[in-house]
Protein backbone atom coordinates (compact mmCIF):
# COMPACT_ATOMS: atom_id res chain seq x y z
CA UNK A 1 98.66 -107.55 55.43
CA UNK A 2 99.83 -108.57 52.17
CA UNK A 3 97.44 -108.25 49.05
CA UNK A 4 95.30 -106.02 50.76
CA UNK A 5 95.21 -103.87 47.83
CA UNK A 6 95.19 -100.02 48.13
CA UNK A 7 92.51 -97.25 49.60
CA UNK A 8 91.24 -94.69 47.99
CA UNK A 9 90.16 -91.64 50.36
CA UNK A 10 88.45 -88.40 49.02
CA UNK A 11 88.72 -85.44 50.87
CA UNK A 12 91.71 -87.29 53.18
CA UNK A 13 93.48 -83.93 53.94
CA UNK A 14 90.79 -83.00 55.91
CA UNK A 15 90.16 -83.89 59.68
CA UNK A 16 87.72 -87.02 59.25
CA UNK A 17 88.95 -87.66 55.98
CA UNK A 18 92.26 -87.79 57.25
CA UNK A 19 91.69 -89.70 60.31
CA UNK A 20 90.04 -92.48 57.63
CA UNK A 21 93.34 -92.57 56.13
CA UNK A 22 95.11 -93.09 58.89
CA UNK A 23 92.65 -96.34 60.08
CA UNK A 24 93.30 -97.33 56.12
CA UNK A 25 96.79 -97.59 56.49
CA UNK A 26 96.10 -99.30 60.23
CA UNK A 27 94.31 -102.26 58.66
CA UNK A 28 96.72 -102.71 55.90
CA UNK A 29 96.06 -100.80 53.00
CA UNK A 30 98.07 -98.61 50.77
CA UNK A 31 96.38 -94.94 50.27
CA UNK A 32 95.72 -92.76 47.34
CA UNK A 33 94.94 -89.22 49.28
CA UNK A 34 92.48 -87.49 47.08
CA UNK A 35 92.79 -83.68 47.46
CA UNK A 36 91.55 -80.44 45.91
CA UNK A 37 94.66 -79.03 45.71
CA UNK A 38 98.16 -80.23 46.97
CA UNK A 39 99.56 -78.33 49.72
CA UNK A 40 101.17 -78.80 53.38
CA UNK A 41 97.53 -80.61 54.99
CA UNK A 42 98.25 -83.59 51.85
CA UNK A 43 101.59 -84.02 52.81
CA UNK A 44 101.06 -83.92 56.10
CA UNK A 45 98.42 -86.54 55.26
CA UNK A 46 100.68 -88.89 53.15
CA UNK A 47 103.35 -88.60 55.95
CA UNK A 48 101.06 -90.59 58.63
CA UNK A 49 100.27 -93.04 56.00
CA UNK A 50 103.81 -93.54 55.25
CA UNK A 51 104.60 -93.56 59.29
CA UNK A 52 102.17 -96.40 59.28
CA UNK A 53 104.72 -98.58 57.06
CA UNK A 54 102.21 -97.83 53.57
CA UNK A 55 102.46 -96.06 50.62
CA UNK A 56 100.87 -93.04 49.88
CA UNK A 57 99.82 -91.18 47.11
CA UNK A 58 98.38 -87.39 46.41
CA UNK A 59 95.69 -87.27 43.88
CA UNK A 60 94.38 -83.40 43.02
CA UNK A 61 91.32 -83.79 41.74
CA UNK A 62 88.11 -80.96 41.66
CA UNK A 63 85.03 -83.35 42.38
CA UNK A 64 82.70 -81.02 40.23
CA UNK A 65 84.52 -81.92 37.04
CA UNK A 66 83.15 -84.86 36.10
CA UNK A 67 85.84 -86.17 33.81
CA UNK A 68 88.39 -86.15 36.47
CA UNK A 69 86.15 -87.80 38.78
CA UNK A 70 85.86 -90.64 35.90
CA UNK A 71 89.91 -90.91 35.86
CA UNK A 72 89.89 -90.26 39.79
CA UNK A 73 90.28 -94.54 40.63
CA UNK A 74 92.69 -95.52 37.49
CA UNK A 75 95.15 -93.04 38.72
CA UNK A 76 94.96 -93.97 41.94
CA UNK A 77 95.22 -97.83 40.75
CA UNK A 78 98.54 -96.67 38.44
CA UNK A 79 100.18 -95.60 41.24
CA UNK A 80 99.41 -98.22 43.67
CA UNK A 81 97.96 -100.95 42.04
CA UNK A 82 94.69 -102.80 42.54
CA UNK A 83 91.68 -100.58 44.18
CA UNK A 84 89.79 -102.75 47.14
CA UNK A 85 88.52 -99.55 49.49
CA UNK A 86 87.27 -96.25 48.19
CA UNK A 87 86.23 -93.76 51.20
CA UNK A 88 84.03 -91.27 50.12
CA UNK A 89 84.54 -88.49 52.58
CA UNK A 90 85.04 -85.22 50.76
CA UNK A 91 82.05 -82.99 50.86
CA UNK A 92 81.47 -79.49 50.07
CA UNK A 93 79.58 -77.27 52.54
CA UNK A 94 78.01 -73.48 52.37
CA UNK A 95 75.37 -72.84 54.92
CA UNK A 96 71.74 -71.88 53.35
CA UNK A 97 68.26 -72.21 53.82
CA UNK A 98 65.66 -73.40 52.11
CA UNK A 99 64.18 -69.89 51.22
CA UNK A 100 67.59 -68.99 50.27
CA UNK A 101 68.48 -72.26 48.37
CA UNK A 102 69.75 -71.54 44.40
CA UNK A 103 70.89 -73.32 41.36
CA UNK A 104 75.11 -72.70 42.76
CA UNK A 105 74.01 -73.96 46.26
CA UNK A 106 72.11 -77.00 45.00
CA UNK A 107 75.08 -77.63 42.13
CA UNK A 108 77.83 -76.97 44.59
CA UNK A 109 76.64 -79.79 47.09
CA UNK A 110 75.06 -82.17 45.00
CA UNK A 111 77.85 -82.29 42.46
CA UNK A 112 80.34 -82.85 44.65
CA UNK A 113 78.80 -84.61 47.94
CA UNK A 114 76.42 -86.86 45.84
CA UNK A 115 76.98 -87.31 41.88
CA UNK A 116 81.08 -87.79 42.52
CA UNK A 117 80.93 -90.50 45.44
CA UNK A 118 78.41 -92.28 42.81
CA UNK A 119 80.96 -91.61 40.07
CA UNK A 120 83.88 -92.76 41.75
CA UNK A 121 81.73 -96.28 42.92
CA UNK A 122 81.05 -97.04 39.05
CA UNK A 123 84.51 -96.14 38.50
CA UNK A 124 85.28 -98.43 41.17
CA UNK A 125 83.19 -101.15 40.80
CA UNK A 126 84.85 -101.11 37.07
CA UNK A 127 87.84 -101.40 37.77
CA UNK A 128 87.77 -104.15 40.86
CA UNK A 129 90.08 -106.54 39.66
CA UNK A 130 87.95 -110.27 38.84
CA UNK A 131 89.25 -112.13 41.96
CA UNK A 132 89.13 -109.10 44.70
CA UNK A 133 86.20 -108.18 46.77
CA UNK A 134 85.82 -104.68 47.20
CA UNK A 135 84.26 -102.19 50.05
CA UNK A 136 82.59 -98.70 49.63
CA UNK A 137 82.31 -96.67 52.20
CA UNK A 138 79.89 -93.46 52.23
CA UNK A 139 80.45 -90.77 54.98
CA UNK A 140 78.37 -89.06 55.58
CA UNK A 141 77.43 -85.87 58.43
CA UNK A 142 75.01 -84.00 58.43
CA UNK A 143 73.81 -82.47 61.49
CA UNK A 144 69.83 -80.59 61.72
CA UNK A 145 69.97 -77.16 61.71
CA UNK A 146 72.88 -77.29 59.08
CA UNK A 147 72.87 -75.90 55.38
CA UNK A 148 69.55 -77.02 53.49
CA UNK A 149 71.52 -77.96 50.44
CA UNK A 150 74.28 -79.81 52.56
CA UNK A 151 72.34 -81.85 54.61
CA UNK A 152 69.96 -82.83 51.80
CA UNK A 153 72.94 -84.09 49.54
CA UNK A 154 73.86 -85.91 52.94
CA UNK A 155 70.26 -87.76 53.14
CA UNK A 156 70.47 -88.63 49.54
CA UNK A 157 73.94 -89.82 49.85
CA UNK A 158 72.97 -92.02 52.57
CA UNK A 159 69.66 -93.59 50.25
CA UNK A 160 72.00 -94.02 47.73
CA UNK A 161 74.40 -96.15 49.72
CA UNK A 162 71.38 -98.25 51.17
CA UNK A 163 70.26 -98.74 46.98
CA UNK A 164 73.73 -99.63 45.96
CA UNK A 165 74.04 -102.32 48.64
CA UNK A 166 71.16 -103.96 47.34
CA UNK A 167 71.93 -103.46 43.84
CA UNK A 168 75.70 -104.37 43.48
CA UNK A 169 77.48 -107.90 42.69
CA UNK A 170 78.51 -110.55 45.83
CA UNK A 171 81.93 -108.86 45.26
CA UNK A 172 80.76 -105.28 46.58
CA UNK A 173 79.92 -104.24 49.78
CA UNK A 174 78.47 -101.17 50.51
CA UNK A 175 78.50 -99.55 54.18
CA UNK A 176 77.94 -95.95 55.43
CA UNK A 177 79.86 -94.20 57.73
CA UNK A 178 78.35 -91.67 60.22
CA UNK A 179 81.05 -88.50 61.08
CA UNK A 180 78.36 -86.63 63.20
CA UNK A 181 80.36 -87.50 66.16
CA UNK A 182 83.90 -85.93 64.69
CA UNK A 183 87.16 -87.28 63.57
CA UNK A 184 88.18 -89.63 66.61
CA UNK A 185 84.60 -91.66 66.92
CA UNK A 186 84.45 -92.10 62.83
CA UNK A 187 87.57 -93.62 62.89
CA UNK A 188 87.40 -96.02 65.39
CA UNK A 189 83.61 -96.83 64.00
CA UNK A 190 85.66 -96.79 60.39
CA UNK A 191 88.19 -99.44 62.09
CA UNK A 192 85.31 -101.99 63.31
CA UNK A 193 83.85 -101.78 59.89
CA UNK A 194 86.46 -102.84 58.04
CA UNK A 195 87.59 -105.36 60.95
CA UNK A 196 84.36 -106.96 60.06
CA UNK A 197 83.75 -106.44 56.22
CA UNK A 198 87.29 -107.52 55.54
CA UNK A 199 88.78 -110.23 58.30
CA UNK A 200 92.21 -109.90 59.05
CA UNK A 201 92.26 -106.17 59.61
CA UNK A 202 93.72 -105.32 62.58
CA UNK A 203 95.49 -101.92 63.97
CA UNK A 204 94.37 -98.93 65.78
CA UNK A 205 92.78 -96.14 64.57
């Protein structure tokens, strides 16, 4: 497992978020735990990471503030050292329609479940260290009959991840993650991703 760089995972104090931590840490990476605030969930977060034999890492960061979005992947890479995974599984969600839809719905959900995952990949992409491949992984979970804002920032999440793959270097690989399902099925789909993007990874989600 050694040199598999370190994981960056948004939203990783919450239940699929933290699940993809834990699977991080299976296959052998280190894991910067992104966070809105810090509080008993992060720790309890880290502490599985650390159980797994990895470092860990708490990052607060709001996702709607762009220039701590920007700074998001050096801090992460200060603390842990070179960046090879960012998980983009923190997403903001407030049921509406589209009758009811505003200017704080759209904002809330597009800031955060769309412009920051795109942030954080330039920020990543960056940063990626000249002889390291690196993997992006977009979650995303929308479900019909959910918020019209939500699940629109979802779709457009999930375009953008099918554009970046086709638009980033030979060193970037781009996959998204479906967490329709729940916490348990994402992860083990989040294990046999990175089993095949990145050989060698092994564990149990």
């Amino acid at each position: 497992m050694a040199g598999r760089g370190a994981a960056l995972v948004t939203g990783a104090a919450g239940r699929v978020g933290r699940a993809l931590a834990r699977a991080a840490a299976d296959a052998g990476f280190d894991v910067a735990i992104h966070v809105r605030s810090e509080g008993d969930d992060a720790e309890a977060a880290a502490g599985e990471v650390r159980g797994r034999g990895r470092k860990a890492v708490i990052l607060p960061c709001d996702l709607r503030k762009e220039s701590a979005v920007v700074a998001l992947v050096g801090e992460a890479e200060a603390e842990l050292g070179a960046i090879t995974l960012l998980v983009n599984a923190a997403a903001a969600f407030e049921p509406d329609r589209f009758g009811d839809m505003n200017r704080a719905t759209w904002d809330l959900h597009m800031e955060t479940n769309l412009r920051a995952p795109l942030v954080l990949a330039q920020a990543f992409a960056r940063r990626l260290p000249a002889d390291r491949d690196g993997l992006i992984v977009n979650v995303v979970d929308a479900h019909p009959g959910e918020g019209f804002s939500h699940a629109l920032s979802q779709a457009a999440l999930e375009r953008a991840g099918a554009l970046l793959a086709d638009r980033v270097g030979p060193r970037l690989t781009v996959r998204t993650l479906s967490a329709a399902e729940g916490a348990a099925p994402a992860a083990r789909a989040f294990g046999a991703l990175l089993a095949a993007a990145l050989p060698g990874s092994g564990g149990h989600a």
